[in-house]
C-alpha atoms as a PDB file:
ATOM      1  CA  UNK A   1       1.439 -15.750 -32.430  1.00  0.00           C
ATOM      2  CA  UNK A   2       0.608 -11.932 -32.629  1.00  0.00           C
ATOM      3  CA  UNK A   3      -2.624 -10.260 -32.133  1.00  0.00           C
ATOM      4  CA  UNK A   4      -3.135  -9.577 -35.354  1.00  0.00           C
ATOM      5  CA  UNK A   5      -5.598 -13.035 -35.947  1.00  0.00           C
ATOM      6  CA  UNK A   6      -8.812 -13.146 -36.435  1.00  0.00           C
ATOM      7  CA  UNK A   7      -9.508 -16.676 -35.842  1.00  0.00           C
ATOM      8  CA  UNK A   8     -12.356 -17.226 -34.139  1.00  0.00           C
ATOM      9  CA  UNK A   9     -11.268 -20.923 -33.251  1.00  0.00           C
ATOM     10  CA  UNK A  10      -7.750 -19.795 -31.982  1.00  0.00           C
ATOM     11  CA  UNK A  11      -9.421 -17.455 -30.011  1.00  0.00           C
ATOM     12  CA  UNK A  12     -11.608 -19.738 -28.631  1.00  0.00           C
ATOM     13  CA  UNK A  13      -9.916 -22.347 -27.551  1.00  0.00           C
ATOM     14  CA  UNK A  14      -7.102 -20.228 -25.964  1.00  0.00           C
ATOM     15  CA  UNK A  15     -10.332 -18.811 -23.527  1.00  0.00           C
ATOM     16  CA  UNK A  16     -11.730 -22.401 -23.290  1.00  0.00           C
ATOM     17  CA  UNK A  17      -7.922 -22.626 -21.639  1.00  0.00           C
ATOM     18  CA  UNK A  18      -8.643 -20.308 -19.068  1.00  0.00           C
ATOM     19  CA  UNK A  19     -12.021 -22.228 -18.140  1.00  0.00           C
ATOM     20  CA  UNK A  20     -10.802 -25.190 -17.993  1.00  0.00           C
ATOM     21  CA  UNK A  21      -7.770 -24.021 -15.609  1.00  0.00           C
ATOM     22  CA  UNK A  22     -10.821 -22.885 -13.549  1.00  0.00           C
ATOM     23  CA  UNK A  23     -12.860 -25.861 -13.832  1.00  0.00           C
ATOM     24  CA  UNK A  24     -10.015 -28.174 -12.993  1.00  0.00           C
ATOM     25  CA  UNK A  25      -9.161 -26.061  -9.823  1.00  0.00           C
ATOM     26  CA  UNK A  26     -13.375 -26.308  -8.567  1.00  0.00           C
ATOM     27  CA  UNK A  27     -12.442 -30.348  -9.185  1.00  0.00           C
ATOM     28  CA  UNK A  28      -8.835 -30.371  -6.852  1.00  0.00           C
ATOM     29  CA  UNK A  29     -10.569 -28.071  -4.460  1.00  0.00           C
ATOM     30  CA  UNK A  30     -13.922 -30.345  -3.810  1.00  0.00           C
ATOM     31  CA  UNK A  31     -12.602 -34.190  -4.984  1.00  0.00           C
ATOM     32  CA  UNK A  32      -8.758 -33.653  -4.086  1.00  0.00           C
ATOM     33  CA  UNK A  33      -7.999 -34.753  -7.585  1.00  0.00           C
ATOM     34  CA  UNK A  34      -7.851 -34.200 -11.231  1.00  0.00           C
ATOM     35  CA  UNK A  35      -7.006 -36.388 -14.461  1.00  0.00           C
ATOM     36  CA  UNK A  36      -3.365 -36.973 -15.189  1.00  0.00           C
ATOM     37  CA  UNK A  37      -3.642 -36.233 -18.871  1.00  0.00           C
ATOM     38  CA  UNK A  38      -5.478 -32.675 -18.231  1.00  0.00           C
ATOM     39  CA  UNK A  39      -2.676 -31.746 -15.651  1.00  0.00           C
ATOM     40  CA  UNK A  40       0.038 -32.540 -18.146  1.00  0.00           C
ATOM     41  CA  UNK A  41      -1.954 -30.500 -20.415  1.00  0.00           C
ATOM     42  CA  UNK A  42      -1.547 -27.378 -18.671  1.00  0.00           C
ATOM     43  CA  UNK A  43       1.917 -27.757 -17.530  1.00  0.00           C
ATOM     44  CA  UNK A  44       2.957 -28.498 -21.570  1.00  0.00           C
ATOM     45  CA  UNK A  45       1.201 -25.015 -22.351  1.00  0.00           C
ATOM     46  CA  UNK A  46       3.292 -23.252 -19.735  1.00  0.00           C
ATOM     47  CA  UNK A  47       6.590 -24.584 -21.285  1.00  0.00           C
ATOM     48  CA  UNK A  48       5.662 -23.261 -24.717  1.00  0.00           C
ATOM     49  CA  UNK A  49       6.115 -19.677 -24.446  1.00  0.00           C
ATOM     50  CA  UNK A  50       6.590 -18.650 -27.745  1.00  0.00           C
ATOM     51  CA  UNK A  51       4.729 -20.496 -30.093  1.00  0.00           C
ATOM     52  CA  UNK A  52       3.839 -21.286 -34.067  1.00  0.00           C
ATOM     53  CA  UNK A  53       0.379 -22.026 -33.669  1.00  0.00           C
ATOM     54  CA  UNK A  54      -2.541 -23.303 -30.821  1.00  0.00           C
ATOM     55  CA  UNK A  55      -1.892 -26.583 -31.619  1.00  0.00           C
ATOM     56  CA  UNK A  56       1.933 -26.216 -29.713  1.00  0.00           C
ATOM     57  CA  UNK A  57       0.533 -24.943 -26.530  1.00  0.00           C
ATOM     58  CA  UNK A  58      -2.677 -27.215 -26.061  1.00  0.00           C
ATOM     59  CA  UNK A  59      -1.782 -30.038 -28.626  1.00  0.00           C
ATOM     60  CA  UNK A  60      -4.932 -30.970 -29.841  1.00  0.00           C
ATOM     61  CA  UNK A  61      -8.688 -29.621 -29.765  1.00  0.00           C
ATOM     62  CA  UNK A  62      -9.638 -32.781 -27.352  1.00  0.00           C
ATOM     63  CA  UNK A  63      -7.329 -31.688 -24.742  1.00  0.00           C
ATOM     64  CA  UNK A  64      -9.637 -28.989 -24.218  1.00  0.00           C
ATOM     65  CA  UNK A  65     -12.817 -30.383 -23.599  1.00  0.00           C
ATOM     66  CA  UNK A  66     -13.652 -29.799 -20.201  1.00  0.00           C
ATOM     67  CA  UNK A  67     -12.595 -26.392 -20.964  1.00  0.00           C
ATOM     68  CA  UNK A  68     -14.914 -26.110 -23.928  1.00  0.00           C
ATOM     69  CA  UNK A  69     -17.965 -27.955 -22.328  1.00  0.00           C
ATOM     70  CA  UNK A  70     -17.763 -25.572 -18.845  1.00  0.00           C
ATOM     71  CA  UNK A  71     -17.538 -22.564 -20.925  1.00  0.00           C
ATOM     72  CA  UNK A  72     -20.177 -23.464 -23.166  1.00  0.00           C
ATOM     73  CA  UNK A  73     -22.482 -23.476 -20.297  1.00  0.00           C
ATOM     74  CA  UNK A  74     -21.421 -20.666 -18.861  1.00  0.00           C
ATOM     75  CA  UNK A  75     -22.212 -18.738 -22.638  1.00  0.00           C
ATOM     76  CA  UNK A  76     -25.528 -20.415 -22.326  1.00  0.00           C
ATOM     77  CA  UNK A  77     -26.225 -19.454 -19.058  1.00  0.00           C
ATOM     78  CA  UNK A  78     -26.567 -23.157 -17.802  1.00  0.00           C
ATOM     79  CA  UNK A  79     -26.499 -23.092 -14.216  1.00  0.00           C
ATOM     80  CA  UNK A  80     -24.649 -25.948 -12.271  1.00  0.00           C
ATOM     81  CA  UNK A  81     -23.653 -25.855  -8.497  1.00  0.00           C
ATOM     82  CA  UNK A  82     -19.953 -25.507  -9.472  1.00  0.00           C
ATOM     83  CA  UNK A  83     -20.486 -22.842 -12.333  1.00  0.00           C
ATOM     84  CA  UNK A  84     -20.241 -19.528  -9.842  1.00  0.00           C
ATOM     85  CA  UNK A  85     -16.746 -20.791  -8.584  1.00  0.00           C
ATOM     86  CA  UNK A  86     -15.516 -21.683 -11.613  1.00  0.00           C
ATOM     87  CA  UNK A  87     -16.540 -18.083 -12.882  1.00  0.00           C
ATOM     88  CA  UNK A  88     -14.879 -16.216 -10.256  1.00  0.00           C
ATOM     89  CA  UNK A  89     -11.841 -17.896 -10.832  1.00  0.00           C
ATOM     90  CA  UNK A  90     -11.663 -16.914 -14.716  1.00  0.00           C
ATOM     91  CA  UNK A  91     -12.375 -13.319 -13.970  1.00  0.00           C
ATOM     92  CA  UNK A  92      -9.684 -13.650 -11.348  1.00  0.00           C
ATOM     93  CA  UNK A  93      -6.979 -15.430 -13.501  1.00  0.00           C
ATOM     94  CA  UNK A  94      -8.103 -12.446 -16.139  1.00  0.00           C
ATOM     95  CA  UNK A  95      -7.702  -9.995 -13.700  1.00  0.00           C
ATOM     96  CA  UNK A  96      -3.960 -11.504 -12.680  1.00  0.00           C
ATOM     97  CA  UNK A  97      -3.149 -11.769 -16.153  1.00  0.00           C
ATOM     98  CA  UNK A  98      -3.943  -8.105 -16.860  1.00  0.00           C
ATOM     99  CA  UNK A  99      -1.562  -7.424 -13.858  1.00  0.00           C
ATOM    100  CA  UNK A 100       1.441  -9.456 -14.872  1.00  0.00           C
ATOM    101  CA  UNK A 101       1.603  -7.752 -18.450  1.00  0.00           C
ATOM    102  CA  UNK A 102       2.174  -4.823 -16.609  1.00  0.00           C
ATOM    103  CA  UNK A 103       5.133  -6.365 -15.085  1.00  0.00           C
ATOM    104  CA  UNK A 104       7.940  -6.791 -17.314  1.00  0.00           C
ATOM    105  CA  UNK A 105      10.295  -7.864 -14.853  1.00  0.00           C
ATOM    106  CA  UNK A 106       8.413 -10.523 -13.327  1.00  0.00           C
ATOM    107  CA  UNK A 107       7.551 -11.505 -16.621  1.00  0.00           C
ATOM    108  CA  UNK A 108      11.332 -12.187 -17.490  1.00  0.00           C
ATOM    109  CA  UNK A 109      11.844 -14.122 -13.711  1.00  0.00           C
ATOM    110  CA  UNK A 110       8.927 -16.186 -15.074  1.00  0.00           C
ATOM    111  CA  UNK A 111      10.408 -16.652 -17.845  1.00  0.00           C
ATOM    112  CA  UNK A 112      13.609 -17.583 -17.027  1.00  0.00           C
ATOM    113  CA  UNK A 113      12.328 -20.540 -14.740  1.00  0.00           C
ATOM    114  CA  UNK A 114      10.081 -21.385 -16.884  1.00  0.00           C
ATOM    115  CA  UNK A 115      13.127 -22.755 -18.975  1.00  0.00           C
ATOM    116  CA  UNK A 116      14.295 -24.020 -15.962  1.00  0.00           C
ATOM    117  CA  UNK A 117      11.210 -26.067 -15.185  1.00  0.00           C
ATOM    118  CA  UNK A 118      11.313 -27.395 -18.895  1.00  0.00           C
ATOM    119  CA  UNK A 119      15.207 -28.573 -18.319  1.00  0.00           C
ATOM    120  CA  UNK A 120      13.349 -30.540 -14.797  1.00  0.00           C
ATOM    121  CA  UNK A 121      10.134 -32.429 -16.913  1.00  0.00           C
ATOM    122  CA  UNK A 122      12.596 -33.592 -19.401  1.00  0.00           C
ATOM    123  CA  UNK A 123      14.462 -35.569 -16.321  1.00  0.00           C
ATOM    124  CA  UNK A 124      11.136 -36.564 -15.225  1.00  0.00           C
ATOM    125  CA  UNK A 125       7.897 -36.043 -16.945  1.00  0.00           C
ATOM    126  CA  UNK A 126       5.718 -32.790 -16.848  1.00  0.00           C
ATOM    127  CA  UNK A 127       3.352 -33.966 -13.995  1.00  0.00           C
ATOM    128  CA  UNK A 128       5.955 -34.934 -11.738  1.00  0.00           C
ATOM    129  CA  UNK A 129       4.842 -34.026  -8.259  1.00  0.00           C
ATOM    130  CA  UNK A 130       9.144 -32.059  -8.219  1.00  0.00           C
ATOM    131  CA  UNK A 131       7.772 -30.187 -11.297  1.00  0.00           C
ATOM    132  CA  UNK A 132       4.761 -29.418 -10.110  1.00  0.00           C
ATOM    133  CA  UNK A 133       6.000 -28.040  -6.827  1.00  0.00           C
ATOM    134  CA  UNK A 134       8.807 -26.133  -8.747  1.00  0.00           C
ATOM    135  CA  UNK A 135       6.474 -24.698 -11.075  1.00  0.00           C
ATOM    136  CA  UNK A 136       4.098 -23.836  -7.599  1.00  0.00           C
ATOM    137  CA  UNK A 137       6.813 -21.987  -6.128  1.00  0.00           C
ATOM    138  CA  UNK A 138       7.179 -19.601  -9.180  1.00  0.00           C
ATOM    139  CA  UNK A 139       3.407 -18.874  -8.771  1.00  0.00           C
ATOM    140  CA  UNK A 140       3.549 -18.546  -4.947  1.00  0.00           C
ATOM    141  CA  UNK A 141       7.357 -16.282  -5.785  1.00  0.00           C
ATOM    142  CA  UNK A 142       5.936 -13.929  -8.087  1.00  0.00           C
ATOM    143  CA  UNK A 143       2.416 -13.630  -9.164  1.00  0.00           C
ATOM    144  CA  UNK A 144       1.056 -14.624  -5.747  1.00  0.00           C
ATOM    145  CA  UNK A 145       2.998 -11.206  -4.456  1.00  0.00           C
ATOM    146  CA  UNK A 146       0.200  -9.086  -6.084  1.00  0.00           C
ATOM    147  CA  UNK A 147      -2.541  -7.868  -3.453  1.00  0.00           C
ATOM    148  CA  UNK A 148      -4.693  -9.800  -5.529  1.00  0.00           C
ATOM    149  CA  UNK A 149      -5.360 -13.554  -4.788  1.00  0.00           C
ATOM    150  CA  UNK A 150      -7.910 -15.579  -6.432  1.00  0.00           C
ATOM    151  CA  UNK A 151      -9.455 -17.152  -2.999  1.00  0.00           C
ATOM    152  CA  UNK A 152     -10.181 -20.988  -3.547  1.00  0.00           C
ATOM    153  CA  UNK A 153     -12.728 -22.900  -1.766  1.00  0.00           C
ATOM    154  CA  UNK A 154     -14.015 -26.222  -1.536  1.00  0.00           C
ATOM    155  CA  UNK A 155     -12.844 -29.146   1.099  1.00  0.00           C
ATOM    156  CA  UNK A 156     -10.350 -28.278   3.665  1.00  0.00           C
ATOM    157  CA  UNK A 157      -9.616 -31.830   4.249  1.00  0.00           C
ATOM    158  CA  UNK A 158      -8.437 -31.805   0.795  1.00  0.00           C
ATOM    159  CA  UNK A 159      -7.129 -27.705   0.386  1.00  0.00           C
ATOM    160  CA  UNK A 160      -4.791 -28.584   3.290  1.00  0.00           C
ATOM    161  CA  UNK A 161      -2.832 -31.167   1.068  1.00  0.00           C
ATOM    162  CA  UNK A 162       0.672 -29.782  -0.555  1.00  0.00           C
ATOM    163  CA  UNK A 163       0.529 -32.084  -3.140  1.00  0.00           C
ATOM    164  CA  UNK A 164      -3.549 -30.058  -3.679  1.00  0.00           C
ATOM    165  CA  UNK A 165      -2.391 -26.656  -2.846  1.00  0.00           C
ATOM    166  CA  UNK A 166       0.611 -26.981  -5.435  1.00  0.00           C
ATOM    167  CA  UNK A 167      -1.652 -28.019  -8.473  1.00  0.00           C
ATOM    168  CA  UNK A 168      -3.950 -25.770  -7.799  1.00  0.00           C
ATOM    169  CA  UNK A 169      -1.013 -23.252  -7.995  1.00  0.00           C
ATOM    170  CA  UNK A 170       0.120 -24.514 -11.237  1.00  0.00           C
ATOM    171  CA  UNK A 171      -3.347 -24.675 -12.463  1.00  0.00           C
ATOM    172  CA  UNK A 172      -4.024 -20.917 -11.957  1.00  0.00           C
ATOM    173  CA  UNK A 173      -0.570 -19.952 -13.597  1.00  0.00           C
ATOM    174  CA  UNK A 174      -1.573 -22.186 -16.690  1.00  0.00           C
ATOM    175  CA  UNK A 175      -4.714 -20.204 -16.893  1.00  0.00           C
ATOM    176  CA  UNK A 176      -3.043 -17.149 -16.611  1.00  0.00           C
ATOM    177  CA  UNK A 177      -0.455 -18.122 -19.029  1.00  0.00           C
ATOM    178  CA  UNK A 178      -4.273 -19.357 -21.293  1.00  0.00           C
ATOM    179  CA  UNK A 179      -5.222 -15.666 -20.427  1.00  0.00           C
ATOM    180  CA  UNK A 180      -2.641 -14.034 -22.098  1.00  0.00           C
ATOM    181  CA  UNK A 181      -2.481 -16.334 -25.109  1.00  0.00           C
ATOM    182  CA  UNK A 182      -6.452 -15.244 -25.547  1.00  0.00           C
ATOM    183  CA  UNK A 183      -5.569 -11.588 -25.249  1.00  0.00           C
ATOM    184  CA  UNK A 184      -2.386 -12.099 -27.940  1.00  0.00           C
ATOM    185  CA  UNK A 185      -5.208 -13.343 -30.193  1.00  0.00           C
ATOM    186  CA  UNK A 186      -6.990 -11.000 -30.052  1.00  0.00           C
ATOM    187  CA  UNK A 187      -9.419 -11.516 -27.178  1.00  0.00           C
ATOM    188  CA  UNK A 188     -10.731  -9.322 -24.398  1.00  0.00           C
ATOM    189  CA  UNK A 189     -14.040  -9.188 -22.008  1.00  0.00           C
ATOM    190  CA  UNK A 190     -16.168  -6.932 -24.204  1.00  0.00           C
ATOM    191  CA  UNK A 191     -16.344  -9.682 -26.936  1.00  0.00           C
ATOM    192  CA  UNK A 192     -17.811 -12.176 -24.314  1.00  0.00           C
ATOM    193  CA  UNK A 193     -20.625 -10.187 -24.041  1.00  0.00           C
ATOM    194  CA  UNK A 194     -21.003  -8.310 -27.754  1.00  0.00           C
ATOM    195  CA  UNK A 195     -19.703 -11.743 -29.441  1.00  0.00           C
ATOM    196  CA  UNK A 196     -21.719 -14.392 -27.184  1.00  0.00           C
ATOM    197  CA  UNK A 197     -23.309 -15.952 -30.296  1.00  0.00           C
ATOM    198  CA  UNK A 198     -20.186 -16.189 -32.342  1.00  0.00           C
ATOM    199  CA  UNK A 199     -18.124 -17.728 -29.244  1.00  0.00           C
ATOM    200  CA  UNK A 200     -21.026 -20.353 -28.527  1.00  0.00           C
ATOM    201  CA  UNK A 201     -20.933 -21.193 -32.225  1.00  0.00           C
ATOM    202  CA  UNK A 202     -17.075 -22.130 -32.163  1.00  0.00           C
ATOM    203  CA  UNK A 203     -17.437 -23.723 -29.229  1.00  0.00           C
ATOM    204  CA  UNK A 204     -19.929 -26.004 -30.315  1.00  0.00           C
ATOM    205  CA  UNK A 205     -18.199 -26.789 -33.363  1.00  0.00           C
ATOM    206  CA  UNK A 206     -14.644 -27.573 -31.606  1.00  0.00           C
ATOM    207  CA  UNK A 207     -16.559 -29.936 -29.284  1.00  0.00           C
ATOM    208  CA  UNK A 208     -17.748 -31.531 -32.077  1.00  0.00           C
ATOM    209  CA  UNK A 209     -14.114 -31.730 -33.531  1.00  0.00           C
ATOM    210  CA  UNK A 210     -12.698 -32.685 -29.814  1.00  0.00           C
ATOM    211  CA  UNK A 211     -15.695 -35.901 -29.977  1.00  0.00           C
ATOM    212  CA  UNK A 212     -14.080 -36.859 -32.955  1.00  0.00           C
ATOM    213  CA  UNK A 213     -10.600 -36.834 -31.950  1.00  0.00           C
ATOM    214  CA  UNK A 214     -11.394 -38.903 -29.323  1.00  0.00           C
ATOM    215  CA  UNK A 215     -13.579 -41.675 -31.358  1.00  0.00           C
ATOM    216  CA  UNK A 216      -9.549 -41.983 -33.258  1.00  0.00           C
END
């Protein structure tokens, strides 16, 4: 996938990725859990690092939305109690992601265990909880070495957990990894503001498609 596409959709759903990283982190850090088929999600998208179309990384548009629905909202300036946290946490996975392209060297370590991760879920199955803390320790070994760390809040009683700590870990490198998909595409910060109208209308119309998936 190069950035020459102008596909608004692609686009789209590759930033609804990074929101609904966020929005699934907000939901770990305050409930202590999240649902199985959304972390799977995620960890599927990190394994596909080089692929044909959207459809490889995030399967299908219903996987997405949570992702679609939070961002929406956030577009439309609908305020909810969990909507500042979950906005801090895509401009921080942005900001990260911006970081790591810098970094071609950490970019081939990720790489490389990436593949090894991949090799693991095939023994197991992506959500694993040995998966997920492999995957957590690539975060912790490489991105989480920046000066930068996204700082997550919610219930200590709950951010205390390993088993909480390491899929939030793995949640903020699948947004990252969302991140860089959206910039590939074409994407960057400017067009959230100059292309607002254009975004909520291919939003609204993949939540529409998502709805439908789901009625199958």
């Amino acid at each position: 996938m190069t950035s020459t596409s102008n596909n608004w959709d692609d686009r789209t759903l590759a930033l609804a990725g990074v929101f609904q990283s966020a929005a699934l982190v907000e939901q770990l850090a305050t409930t202590g859990r999240v649902e199985q088929r959304e972390l799977e999600t995620a960890i599927k998208g990190l394994f596909e690092q080089n692929p044909d179309n959207i459809e490889d990384v995030y399967g299908s548009t219903k996987a997405l939305l949570t992702g679609l629905n939070q961002m929406r909202d956030v577009l439309k300036r609908t305020s909810t109690p969990q909507a500042n946290n979950i906005v801090r946490y895509v401009m921080g996975i942005i900001h990260l992601q911006k970081k790591l392209m810098k970094r071609s060297d950490m970019l081939n370590i990720i790489g490389s265990r990436l593949q090894q991760s991949a090799q693991q879920a095939e023994l197991f199955e992506p959500a694993h909880e040995n998966v997920i803390a492999n995957l957590a320790d690539i975060y912790t070994s490489t991105i989480s070495t920046f000066s930068f760390r996204i700082q997550v809040t919610g219930d200590y009683n709950y951010l205390q957990q390993p088993r909480v700590g390491n899929q939030i870990r793995v949640l903020l490198f699948a947004g990252i990894r969302s991140a860089i998909l959206w910039r590939q595409l074409g994407g960057n910060r400017l067009q959230v503001i100059t292309k607002r109208k254009a975004i909520i209308e291919s939003t609204n119309e993949l939540i529409k498609q998502a709805k439908e998936q789901l009625l199958h």
